[in-house]
N, C-alpha and C. Protein backbone atom coordinates (compact mmCIF):
# COMPACT_ATOMS: atom_id res chain seq x y z
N UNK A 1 -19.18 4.50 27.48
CA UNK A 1 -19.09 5.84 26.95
C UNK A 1 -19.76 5.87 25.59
N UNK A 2 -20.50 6.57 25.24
CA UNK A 2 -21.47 7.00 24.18
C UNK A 2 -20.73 8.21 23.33
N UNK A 3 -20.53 8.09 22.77
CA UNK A 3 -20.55 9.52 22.14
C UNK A 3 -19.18 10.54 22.36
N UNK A 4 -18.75 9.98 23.41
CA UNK A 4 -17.70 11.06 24.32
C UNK A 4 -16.46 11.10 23.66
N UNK A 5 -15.70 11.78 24.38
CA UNK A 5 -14.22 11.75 24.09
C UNK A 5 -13.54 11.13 24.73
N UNK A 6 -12.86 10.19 24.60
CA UNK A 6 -12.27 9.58 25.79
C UNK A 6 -10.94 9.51 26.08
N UNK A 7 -10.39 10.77 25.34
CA UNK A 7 -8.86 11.36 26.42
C UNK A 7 -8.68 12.30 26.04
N UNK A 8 -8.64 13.04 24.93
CA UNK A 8 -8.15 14.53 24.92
C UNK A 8 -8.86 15.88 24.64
N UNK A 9 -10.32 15.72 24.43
CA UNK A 9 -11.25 16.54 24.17
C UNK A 9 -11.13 17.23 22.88
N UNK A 10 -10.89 15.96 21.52
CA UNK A 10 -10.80 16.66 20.31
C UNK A 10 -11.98 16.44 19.92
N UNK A 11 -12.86 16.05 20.56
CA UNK A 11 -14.52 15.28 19.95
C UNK A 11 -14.20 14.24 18.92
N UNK A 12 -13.13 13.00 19.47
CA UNK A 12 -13.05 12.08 18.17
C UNK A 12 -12.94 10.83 19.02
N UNK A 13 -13.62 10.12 18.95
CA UNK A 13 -13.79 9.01 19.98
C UNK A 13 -11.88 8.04 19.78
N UNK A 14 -11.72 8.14 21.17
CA UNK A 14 -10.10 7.64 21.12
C UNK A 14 -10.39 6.60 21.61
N UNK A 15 -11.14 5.50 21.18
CA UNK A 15 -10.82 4.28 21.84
C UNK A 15 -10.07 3.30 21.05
N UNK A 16 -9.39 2.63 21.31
CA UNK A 16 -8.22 1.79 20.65
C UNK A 16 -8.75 0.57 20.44
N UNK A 17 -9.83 0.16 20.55
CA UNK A 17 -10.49 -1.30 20.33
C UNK A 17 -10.33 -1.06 18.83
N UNK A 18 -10.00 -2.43 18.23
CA UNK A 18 -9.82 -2.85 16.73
C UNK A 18 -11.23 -2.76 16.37
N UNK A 19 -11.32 -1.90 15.07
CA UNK A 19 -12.74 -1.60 14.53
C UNK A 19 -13.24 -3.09 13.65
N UNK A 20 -12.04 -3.82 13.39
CA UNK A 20 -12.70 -5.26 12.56
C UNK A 20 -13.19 -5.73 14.07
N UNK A 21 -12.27 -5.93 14.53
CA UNK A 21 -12.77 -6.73 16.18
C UNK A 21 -14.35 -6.09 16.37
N UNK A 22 -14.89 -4.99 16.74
CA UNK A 22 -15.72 -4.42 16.31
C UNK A 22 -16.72 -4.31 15.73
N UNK A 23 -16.46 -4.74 14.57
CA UNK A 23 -17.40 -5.17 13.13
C UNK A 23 -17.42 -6.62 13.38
N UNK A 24 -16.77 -7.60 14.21
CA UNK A 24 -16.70 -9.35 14.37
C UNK A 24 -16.23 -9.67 12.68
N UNK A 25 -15.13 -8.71 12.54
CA UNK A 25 -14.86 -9.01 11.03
C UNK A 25 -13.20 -10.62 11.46
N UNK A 26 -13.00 -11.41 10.89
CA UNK A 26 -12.26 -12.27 10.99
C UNK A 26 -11.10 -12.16 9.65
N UNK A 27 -9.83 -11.52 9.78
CA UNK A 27 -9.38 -11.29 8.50
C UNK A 27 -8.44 -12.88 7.80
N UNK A 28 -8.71 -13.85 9.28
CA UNK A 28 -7.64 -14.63 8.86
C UNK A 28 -7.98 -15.60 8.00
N UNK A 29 -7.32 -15.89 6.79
CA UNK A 29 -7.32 -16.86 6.20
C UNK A 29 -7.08 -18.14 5.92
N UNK A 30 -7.85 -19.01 5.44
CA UNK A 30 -7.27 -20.26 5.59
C UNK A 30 -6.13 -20.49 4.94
N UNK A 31 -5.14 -21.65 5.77
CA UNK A 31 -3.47 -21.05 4.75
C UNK A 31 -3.74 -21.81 3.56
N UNK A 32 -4.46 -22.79 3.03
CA UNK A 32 -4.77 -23.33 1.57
C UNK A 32 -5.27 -22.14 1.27
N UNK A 33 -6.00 -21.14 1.34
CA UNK A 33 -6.62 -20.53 0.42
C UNK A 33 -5.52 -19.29 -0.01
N UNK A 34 -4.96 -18.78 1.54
CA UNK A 34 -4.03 -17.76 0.98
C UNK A 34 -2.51 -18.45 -0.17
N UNK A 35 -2.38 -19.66 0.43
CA UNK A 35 -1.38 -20.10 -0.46
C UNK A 35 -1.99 -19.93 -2.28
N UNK A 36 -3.37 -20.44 -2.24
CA UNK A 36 -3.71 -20.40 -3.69
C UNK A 36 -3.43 -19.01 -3.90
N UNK A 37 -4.23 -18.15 -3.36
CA UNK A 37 -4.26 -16.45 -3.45
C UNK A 37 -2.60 -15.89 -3.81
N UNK A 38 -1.99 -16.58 -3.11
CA UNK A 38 -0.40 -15.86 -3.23
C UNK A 38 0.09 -16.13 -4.51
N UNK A 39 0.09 -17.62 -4.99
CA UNK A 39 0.52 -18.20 -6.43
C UNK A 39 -0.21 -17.84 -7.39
N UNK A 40 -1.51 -17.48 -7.49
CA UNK A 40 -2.39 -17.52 -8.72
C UNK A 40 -2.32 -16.25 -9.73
N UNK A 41 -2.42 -15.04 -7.93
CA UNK A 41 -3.05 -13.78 -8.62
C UNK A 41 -1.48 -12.82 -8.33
N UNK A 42 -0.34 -13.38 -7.74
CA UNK A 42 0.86 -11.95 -8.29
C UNK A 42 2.29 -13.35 -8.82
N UNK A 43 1.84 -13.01 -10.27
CA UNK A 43 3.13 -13.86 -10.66
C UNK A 43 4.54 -12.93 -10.75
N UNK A 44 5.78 -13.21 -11.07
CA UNK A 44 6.72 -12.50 -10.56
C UNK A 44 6.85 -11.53 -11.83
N UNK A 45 6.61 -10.50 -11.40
CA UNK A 45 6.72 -9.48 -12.58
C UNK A 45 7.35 -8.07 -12.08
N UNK A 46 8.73 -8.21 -11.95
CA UNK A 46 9.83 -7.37 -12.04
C UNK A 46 9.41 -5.81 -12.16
N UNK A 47 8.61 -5.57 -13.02
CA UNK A 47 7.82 -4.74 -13.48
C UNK A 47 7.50 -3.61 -12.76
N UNK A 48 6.75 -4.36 -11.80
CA UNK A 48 5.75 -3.99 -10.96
C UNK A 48 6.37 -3.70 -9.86
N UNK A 49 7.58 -4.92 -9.80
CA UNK A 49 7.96 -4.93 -8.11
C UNK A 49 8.93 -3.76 -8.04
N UNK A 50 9.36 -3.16 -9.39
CA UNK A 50 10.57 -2.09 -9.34
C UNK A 50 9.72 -0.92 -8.95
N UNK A 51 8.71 -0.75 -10.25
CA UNK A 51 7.52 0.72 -9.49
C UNK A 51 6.99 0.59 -8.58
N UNK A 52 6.46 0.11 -7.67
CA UNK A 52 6.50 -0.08 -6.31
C UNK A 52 7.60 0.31 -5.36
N UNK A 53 8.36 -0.23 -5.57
CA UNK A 53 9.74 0.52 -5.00
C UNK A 53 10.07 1.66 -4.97
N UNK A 54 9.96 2.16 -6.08
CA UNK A 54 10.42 3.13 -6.86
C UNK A 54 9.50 4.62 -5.82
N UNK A 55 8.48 4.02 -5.77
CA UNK A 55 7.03 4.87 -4.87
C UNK A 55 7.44 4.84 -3.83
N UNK A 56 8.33 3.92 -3.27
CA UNK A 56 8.27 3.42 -1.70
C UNK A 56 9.34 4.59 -1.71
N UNK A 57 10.29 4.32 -2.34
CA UNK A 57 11.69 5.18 -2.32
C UNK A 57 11.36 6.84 -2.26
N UNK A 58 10.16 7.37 -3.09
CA UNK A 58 9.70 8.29 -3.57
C UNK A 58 9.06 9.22 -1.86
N UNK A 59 8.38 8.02 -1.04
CA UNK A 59 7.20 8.74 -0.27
C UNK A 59 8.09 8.88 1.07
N UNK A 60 9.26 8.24 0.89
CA UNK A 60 10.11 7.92 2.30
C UNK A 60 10.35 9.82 2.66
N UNK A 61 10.44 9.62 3.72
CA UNK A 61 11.10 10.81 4.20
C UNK A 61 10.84 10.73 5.42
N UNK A 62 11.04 11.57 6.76
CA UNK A 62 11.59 11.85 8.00
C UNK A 62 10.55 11.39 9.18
N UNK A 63 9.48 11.82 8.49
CA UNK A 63 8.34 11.36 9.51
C UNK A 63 8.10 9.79 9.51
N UNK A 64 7.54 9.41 10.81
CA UNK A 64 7.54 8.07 11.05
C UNK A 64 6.30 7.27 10.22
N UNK A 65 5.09 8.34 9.21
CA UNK A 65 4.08 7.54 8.91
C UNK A 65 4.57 7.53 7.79
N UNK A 66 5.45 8.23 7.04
CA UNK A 66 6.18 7.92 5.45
C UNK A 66 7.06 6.71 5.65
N UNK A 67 7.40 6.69 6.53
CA UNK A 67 8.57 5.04 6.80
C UNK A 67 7.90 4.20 6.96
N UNK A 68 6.99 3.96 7.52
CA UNK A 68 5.46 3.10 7.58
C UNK A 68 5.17 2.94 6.13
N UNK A 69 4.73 4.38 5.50
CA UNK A 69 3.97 3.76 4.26
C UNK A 69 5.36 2.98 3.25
N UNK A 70 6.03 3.65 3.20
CA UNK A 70 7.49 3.44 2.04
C UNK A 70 7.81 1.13 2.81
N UNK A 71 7.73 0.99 3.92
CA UNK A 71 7.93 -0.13 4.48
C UNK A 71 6.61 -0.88 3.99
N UNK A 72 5.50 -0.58 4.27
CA UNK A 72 4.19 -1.28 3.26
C UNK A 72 3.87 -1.46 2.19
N UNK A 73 4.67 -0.36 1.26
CA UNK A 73 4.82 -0.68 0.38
C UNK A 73 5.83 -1.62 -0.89
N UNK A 74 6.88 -1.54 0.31
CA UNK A 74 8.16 -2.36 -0.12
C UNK A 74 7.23 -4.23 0.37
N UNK A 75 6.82 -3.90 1.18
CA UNK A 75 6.41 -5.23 1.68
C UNK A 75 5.19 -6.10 0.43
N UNK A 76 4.43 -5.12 -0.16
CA UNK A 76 4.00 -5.79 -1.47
C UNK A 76 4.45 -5.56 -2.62
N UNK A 77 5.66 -5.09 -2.39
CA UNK A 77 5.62 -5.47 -3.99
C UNK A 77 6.61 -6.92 -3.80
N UNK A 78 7.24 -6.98 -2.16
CA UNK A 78 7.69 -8.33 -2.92
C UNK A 78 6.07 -9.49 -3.32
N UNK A 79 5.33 -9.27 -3.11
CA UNK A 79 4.19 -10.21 -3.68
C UNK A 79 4.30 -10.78 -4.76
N UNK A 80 5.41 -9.36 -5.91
CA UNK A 80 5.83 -10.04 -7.06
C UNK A 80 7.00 -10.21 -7.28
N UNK A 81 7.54 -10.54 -6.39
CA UNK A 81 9.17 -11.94 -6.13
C UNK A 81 8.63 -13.31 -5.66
N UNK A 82 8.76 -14.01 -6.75
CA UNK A 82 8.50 -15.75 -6.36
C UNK A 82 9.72 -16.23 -6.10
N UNK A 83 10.53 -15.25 -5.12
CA UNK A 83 11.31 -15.93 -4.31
C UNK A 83 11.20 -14.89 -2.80
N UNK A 84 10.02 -14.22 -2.62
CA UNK A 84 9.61 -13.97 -1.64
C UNK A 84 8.61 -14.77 -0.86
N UNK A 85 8.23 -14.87 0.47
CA UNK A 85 7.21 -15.82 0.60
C UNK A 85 5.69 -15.16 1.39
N UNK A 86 5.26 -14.65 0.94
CA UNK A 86 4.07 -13.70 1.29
C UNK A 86 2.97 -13.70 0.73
N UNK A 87 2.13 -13.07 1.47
CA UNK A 87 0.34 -12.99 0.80
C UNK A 87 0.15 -11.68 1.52
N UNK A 88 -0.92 -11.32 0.48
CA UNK A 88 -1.88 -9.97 1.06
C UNK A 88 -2.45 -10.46 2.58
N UNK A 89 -2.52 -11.22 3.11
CA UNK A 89 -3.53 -11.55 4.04
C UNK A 89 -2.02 -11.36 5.23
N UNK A 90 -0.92 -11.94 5.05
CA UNK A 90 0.02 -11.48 5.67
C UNK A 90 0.81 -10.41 5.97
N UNK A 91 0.29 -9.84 4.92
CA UNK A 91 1.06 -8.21 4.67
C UNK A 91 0.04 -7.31 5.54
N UNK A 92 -0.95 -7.93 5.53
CA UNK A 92 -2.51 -6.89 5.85
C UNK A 92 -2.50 -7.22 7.40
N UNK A 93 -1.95 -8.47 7.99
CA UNK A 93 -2.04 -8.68 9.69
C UNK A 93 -0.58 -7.98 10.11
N UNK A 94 0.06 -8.20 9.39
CA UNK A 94 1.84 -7.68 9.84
C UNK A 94 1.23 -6.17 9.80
N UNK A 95 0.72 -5.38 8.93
CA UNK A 95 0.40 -4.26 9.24
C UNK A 95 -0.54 -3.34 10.26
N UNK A 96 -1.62 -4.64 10.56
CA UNK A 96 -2.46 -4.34 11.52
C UNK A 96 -1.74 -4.62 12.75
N UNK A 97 -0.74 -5.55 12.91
CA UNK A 97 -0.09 -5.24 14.36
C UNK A 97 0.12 -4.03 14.47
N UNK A 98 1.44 -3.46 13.12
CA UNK A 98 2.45 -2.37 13.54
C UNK A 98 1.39 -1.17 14.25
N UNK A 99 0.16 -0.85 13.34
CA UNK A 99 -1.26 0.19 13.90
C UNK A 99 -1.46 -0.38 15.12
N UNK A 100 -1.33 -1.32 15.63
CA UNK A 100 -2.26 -1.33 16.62
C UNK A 100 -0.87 -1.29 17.60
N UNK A 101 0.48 -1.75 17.29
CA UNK A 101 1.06 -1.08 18.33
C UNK A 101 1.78 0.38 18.60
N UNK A 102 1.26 0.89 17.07
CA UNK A 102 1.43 2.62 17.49
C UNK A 102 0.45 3.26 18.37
N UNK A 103 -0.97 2.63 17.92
CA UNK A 103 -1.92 3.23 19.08
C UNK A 103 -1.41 2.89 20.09
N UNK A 104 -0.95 2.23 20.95
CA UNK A 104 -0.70 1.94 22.02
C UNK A 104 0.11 2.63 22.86
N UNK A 105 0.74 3.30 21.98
CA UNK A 105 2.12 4.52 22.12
C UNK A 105 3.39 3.51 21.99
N UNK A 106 3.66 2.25 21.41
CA UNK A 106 4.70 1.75 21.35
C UNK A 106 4.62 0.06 21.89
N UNK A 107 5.67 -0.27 21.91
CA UNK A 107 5.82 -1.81 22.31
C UNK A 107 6.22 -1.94 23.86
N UNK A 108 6.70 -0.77 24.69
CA UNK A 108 6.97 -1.09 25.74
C UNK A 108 6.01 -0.92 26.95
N UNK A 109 4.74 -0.41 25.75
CA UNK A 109 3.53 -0.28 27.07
C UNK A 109 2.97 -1.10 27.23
């Protein structure tokens, strides 16, 4: 299919193939490198991790893509709890599942 629509005739191409997949983009990292990446560049700064929150707390509301964002965003700021154990590169695949199993219409399809 070229060009087409391919399910509901909004003229917006609905195909669910991953656009990195797509691009032959590879997001995964080597775990030495994300480990450096995690320790180097978010040291624990309270700071940060409260306004972050604070946003997350702020954007929450009823619809399911504000619980999404308010949950992505809670998810980095622990980046700055060094008693959390995370990296951007983990936060960024944990999130590309949850998208790719909303396109799907859910987990039970």
């Amino acid at each position: 299919m070229t060009g087409e629509d391919n399910i509901d005739g909004d003229g917006r191409n609905d195909d669910p193939a991953d656009p990195l997949d797509a691009a032959g983009v590879d997001p995964v990292v080597p775990e030495a490198a994300a480990a450096d990446a995690a320790s180097d560049e978010f040291a624990d700064d309270a700071e940060v991790r409260a306004f972050l929150r604070t946003v997350a707390d702020d954007v929450r509301s009823d619809s399911s893509e504000s619980k999404q964002l308010s949950a992505i965003l809670y998810r980095v700021s622990d980046l700055y709890d060094t008693d959390e154990q995370t990296s951007p590169e983990e936060i960024y695949l944990n999130v590309r599942h949850i998208m790719q199993i909303k396109a799907q219409g859910g987990i039970e399809r």
